[in-house]
C-alpha atoms as a PDB file:
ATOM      1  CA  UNK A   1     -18.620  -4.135  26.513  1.00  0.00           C
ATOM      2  CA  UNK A   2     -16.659  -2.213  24.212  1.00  0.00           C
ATOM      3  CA  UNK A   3     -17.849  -3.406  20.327  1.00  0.00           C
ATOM      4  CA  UNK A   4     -15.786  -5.413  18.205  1.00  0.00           C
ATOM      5  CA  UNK A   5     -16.775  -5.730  14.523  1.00  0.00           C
ATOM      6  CA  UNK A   6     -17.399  -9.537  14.095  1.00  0.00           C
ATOM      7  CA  UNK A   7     -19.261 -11.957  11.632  1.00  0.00           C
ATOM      8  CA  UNK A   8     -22.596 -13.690  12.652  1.00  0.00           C
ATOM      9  CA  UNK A   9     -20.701 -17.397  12.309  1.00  0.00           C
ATOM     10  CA  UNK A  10     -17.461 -16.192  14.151  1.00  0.00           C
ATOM     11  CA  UNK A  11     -17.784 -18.501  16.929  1.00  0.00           C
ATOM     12  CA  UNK A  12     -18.529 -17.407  20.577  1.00  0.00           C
ATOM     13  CA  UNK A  13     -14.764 -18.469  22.006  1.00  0.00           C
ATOM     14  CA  UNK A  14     -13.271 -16.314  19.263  1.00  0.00           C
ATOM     15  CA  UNK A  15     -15.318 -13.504  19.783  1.00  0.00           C
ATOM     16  CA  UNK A  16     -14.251 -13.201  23.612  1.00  0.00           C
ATOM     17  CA  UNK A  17     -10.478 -13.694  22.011  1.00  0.00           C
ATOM     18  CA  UNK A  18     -10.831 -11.054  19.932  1.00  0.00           C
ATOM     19  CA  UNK A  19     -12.632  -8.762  21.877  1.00  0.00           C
ATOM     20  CA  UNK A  20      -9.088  -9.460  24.793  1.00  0.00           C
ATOM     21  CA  UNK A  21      -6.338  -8.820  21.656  1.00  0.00           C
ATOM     22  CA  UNK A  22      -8.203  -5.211  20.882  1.00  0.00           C
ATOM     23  CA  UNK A  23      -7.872  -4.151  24.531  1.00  0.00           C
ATOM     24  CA  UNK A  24      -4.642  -5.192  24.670  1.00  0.00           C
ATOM     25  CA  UNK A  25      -4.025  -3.399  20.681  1.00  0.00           C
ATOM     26  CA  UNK A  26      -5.695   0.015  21.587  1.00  0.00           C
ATOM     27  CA  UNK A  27      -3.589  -0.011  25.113  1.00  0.00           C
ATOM     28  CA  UNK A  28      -6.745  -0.497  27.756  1.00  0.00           C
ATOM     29  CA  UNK A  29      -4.429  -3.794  29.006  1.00  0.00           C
ATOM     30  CA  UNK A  30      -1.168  -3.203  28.850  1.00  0.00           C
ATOM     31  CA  UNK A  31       1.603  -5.581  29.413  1.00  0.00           C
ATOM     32  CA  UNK A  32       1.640  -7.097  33.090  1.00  0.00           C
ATOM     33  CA  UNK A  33      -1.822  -5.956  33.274  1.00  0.00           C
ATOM     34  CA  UNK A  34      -4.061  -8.507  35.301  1.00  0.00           C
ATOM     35  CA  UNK A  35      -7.365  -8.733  32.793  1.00  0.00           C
ATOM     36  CA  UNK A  36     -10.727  -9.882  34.527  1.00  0.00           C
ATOM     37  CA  UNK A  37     -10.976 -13.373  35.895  1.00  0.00           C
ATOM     38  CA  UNK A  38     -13.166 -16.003  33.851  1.00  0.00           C
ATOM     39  CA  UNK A  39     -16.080 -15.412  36.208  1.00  0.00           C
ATOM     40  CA  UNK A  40     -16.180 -11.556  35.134  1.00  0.00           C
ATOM     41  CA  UNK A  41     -15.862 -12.655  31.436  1.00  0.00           C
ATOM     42  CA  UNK A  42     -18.742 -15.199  31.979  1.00  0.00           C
ATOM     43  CA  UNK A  43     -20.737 -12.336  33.379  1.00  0.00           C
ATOM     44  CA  UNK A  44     -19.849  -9.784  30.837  1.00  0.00           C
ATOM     45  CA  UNK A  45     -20.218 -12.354  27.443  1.00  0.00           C
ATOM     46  CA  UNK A  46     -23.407 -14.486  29.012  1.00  0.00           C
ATOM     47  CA  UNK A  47     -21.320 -17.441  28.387  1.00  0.00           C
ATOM     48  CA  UNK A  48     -20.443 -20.906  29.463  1.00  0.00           C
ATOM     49  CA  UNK A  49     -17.471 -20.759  32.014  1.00  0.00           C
ATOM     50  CA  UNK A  50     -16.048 -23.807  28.842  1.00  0.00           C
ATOM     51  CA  UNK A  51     -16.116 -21.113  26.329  1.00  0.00           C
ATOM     52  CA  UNK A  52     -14.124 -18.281  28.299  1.00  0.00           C
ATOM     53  CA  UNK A  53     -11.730 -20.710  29.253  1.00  0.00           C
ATOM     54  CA  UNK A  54     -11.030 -21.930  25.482  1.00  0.00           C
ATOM     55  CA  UNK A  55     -10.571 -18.001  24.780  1.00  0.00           C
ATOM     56  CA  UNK A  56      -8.032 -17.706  27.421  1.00  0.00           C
ATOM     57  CA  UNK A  57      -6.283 -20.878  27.309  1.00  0.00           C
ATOM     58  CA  UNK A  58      -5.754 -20.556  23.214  1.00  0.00           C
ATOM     59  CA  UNK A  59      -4.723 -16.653  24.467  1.00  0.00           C
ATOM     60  CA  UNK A  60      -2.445 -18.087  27.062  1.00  0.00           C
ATOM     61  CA  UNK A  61      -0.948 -20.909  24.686  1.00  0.00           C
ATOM     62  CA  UNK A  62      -0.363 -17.955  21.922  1.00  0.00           C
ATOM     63  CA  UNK A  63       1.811 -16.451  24.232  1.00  0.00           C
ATOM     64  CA  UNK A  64      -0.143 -13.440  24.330  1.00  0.00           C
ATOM     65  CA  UNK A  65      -1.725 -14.109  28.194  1.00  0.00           C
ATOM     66  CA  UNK A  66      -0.019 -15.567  30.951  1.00  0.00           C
ATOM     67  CA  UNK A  67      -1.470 -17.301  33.938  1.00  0.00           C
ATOM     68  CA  UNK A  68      -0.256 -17.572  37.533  1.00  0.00           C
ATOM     69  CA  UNK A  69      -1.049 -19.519  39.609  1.00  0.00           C
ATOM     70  CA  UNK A  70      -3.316 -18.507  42.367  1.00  0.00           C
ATOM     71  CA  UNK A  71      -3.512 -14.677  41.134  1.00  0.00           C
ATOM     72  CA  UNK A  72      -4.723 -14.296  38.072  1.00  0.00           C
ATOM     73  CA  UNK A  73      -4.518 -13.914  34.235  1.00  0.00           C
ATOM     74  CA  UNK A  74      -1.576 -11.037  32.564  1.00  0.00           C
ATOM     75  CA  UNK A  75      -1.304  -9.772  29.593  1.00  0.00           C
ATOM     76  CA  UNK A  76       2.290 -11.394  28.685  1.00  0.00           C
ATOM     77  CA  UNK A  77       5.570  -9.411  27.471  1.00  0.00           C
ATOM     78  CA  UNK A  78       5.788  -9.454  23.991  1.00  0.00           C
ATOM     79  CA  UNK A  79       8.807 -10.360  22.470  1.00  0.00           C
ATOM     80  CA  UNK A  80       9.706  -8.014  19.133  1.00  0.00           C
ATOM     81  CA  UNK A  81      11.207  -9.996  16.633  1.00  0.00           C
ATOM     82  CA  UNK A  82      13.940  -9.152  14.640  1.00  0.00           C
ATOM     83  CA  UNK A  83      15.297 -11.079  11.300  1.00  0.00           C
ATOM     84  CA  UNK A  84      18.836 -12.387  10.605  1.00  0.00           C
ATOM     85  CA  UNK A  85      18.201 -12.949   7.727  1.00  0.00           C
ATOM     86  CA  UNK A  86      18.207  -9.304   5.715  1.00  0.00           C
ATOM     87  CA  UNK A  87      20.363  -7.061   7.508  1.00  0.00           C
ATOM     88  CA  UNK A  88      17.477  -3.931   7.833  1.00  0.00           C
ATOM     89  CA  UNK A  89      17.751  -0.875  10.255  1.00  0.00           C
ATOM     90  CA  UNK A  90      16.058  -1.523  13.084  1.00  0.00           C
ATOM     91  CA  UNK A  91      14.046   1.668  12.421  1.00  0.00           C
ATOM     92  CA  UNK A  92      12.261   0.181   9.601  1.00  0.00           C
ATOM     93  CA  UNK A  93      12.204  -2.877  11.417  1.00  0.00           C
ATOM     94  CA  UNK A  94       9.925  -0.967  14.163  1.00  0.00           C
ATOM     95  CA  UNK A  95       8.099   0.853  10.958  1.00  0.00           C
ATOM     96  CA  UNK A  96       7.155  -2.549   9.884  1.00  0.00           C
ATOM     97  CA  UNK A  97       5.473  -3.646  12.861  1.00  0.00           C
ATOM     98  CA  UNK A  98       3.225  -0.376  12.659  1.00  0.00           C
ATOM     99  CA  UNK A  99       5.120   1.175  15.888  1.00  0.00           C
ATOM    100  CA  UNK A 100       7.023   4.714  16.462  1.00  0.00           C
ATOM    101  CA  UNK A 101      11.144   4.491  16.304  1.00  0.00           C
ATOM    102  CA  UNK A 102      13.042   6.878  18.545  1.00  0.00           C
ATOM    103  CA  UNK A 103      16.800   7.357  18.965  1.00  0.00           C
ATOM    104  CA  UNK A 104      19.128   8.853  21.682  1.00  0.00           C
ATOM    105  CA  UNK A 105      22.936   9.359  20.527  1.00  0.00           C
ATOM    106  CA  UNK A 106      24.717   8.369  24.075  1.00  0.00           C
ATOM    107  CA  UNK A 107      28.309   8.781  22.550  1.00  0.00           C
ATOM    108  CA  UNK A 108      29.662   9.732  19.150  1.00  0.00           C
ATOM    109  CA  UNK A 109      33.899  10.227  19.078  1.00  0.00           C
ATOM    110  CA  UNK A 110      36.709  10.170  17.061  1.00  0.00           C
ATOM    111  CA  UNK A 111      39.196   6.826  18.543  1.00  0.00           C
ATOM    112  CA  UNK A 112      41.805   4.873  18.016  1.00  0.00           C
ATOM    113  CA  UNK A 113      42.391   1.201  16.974  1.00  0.00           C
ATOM    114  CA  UNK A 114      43.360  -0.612  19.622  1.00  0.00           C
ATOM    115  CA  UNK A 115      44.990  -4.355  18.689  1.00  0.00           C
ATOM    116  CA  UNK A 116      41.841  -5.678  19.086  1.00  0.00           C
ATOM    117  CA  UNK A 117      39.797  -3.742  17.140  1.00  0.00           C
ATOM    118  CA  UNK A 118      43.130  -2.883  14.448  1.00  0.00           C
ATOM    119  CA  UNK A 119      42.597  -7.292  13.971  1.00  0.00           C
ATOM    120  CA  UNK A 120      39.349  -6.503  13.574  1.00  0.00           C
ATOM    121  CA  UNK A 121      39.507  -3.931  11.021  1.00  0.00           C
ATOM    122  CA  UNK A 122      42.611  -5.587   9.301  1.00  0.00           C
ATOM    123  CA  UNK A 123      44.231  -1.633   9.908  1.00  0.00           C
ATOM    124  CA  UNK A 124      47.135  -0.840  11.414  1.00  0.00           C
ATOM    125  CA  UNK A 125      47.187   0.111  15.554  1.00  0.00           C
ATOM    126  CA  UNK A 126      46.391   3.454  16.023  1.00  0.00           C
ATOM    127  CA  UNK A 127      44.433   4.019  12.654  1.00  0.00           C
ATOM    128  CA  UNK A 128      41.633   6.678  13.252  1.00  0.00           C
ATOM    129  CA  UNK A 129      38.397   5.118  13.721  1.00  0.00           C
ATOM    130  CA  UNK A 130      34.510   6.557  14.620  1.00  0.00           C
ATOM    131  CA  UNK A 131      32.428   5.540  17.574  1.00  0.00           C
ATOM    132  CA  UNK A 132      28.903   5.554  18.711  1.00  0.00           C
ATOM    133  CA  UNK A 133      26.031   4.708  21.128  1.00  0.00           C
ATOM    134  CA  UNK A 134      22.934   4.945  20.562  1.00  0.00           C
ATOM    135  CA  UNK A 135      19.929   3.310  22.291  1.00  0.00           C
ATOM    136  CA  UNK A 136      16.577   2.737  20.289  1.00  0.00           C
ATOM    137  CA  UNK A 137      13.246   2.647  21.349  1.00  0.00           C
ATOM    138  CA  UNK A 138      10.176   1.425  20.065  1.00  0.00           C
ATOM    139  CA  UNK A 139       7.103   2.784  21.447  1.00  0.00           C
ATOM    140  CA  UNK A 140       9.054   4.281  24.107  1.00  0.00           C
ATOM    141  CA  UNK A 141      10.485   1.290  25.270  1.00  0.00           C
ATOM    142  CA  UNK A 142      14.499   0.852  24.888  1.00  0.00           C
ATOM    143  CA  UNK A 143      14.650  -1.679  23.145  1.00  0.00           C
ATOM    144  CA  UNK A 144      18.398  -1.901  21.482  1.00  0.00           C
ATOM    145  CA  UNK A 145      21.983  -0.936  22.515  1.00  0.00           C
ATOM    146  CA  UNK A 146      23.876  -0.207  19.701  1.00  0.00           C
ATOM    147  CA  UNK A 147      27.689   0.317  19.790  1.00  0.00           C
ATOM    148  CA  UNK A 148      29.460   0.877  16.754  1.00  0.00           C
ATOM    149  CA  UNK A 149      32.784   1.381  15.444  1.00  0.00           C
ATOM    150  CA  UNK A 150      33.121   2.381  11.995  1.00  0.00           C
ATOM    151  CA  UNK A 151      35.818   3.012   9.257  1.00  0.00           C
ATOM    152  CA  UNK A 152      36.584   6.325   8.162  1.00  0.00           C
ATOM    153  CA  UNK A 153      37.969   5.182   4.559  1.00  0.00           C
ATOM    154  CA  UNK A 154      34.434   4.144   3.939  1.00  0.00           C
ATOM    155  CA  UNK A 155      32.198   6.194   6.153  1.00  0.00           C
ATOM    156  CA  UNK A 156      34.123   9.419   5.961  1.00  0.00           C
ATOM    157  CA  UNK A 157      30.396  11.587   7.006  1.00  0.00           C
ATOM    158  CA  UNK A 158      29.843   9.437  10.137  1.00  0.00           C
ATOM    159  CA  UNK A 159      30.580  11.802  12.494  1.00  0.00           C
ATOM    160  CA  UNK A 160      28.518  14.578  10.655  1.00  0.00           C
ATOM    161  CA  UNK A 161      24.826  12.546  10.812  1.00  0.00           C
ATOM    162  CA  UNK A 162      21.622  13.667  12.689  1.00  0.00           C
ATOM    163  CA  UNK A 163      21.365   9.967  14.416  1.00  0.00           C
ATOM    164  CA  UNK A 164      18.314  11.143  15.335  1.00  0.00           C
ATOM    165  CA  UNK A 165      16.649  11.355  12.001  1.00  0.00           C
ATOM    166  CA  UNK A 166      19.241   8.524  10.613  1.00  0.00           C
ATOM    167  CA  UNK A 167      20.399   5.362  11.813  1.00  0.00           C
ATOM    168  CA  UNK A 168      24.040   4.242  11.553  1.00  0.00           C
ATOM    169  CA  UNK A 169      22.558   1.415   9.381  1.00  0.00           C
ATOM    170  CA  UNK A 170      21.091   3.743   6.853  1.00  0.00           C
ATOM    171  CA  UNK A 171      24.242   6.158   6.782  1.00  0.00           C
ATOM    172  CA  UNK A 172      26.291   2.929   5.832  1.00  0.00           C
ATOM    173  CA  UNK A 173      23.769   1.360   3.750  1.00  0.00           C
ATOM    174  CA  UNK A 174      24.550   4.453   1.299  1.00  0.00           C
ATOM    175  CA  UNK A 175      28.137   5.461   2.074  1.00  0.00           C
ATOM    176  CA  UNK A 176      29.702   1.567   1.736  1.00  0.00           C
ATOM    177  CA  UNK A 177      27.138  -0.566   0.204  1.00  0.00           C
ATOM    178  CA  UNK A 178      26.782  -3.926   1.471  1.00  0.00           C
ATOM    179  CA  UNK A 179      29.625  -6.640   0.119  1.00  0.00           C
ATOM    180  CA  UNK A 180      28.544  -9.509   3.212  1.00  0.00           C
ATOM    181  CA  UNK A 181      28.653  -9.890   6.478  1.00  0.00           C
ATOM    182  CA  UNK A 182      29.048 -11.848   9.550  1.00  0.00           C
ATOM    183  CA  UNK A 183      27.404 -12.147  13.151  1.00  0.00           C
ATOM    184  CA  UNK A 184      27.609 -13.998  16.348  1.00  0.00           C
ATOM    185  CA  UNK A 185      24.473 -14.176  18.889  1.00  0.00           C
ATOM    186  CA  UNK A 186      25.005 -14.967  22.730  1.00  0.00           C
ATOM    187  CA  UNK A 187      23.067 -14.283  25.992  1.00  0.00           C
ATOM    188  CA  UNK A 188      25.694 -12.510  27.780  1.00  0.00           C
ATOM    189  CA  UNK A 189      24.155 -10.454  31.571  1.00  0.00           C
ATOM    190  CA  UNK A 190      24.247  -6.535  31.006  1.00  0.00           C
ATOM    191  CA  UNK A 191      27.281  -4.376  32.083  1.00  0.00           C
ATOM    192  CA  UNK A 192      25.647  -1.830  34.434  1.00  0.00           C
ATOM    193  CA  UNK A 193      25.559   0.986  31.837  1.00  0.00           C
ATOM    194  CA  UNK A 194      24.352  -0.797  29.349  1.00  0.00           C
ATOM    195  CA  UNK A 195      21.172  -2.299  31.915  1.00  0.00           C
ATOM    196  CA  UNK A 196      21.332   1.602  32.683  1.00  0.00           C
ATOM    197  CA  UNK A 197      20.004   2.642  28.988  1.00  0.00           C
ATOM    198  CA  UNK A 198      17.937  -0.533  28.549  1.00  0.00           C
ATOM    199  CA  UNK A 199      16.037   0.255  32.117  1.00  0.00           C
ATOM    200  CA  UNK A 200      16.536  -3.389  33.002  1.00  0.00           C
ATOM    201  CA  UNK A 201      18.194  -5.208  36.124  1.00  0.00           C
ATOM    202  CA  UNK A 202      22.298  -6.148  35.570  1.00  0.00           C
ATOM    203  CA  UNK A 203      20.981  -9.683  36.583  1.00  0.00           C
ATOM    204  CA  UNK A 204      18.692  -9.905  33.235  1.00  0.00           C
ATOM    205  CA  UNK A 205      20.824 -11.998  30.266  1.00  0.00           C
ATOM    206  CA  UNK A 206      20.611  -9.931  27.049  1.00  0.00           C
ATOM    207  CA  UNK A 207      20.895 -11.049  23.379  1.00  0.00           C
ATOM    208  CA  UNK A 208      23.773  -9.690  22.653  1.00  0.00           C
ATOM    209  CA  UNK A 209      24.545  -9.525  18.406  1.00  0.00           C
ATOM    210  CA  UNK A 210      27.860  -8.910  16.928  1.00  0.00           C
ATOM    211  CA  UNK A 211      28.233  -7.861  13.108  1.00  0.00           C
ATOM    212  CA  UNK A 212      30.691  -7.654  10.598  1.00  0.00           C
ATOM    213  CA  UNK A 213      30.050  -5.723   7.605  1.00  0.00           C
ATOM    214  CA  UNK A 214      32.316  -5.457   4.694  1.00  0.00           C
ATOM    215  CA  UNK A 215      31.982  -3.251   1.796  1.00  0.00           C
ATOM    216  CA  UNK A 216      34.209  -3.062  -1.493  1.00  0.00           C
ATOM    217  CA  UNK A 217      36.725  -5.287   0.340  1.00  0.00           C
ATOM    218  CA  UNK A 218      37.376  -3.640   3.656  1.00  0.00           C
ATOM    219  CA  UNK A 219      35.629  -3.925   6.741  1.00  0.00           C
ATOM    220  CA  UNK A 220      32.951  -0.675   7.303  1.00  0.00           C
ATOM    221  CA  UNK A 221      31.884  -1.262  10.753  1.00  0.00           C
ATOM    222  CA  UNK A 222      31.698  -3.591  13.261  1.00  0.00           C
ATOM    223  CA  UNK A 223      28.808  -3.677  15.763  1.00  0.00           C
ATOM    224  CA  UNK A 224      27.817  -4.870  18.987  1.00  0.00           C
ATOM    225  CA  UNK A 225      23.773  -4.620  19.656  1.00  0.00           C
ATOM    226  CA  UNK A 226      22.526  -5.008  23.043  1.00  0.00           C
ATOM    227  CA  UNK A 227      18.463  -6.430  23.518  1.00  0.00           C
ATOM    228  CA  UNK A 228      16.681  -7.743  26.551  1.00  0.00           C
ATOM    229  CA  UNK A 229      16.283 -10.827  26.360  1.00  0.00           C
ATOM    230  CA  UNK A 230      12.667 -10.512  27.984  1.00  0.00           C
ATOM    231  CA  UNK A 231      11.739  -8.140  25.247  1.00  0.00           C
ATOM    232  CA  UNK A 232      13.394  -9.824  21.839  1.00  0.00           C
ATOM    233  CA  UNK A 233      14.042 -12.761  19.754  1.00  0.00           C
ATOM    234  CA  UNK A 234      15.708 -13.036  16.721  1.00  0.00           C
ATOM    235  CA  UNK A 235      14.049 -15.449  13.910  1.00  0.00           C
ATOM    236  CA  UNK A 236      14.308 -15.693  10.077  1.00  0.00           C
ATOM    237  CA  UNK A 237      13.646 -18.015   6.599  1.00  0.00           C
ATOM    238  CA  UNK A 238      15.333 -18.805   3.516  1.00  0.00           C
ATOM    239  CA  UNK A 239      13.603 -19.836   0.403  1.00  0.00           C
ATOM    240  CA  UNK A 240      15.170 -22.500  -1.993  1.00  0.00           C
END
């Protein structure tokens, strides 16, 4: 049994529970990983089968384990969270969470309002505009969409960024500083390209966030942000 630093009065259940989270934290049981049955933890621990069950069943309730029925015990998908809150780039969102960010620009072109997006902007039809894709990973795993289009009046370097060093966030944060915003959330299913760069199934609903962000009195960009919905959740607090 691999050694986990513990205190002489941490109790025998959360030993065993602590012992499962650092497999699962230094990558021995990743997730949808079966992890041994309650008998083998009974062996391994010298334990009542009561005390391995606690473990797993506090595990399981945490979200962190997941049983099924009839074949076994998994190491559950975890969900990253995101706040709505504080609008942050999602690369220091992954930062935060101790985990590696990685980008890859799909698209980045010059366009066109069309009447849509000329509402949207409050600019006439036709008015120049910048475009990108760019899907984000954390740990390797694609875990955002991102499809921007962004005003040249107040991001006039957009096209010239190294999005892989930069996120559109952070360009903008420092080229039109933050007046407000606004966003919309709905589970919407995944057009085939876009299940293409998450690596998920068309059939899987996606969290799908649209932004708003003004600066000095215009509209800078407008966003769409694709996540699996297996994968994410979006949660947040205000203080008063």
């Amino acid at each position: 049994m691999e050694a986990v630093a513990q205190s002489e009065n941490t109790p025998i259940f959360q030993r065993i529970k602590d012992y499962l989270l650092s497999q699962i934290a230094n990558g021995t049981w990743k997730e949808g990983d079966v992890i041994p049955s309650e008998q083998a933890l009974v062996k391994q621990f010298g334990v009542s089968r009561m005390t391995v069950n606690r473990a797993v069943r506090e595990l399981t309730a945490e979200q962190v384990l997941t049983r099924r029925q009839g074949s076994g015990t998994y190491v559950a998908q975890q969900k990253v969270q995101a706040t709505l809150v504080e609008i942050r780039s999602i690369a220091d969102e992954i930062r935060a969470r101790g985990h590696a960010h990685r980008s890859s620009l799909q698209q980045l072109e010059r366009g066109k309002a069309s009447e849509l997006l000329a509402r949207q902007f409050d600019l006439p039809v036709g008015h120049p505009l910048f475009h990108s894709v760019i899907v984000h990973f954390e740990n390797g795993v694609p875990i955002q969409v991102e499809d921007r289009w962004a005003n040249p009046k107040l991001a006039p370097d957009y096209m010239e960024q190294d999005y892989a060093s930069i996120t559109p966030n952070e360009y903008l944060m420092r080229a039109a500083p933050l007046q407000d915003a606004t966003y919309s959330i709905e589970a919407l299913p995944a057009p085939r390209d876009v299940a293409d760069m998450l690596a998920i199934d068309t059939r899987q609903p996606c969290l799908v966030l649209r932004r708003q962000t003004r600066s000095n009195g215009q509209v800078a960009s407008l966003a769409t942000m694709w996540h699996p919905g297996h994968r994410y959740q979006f949660a947040g607090s205000v203080g008063y």
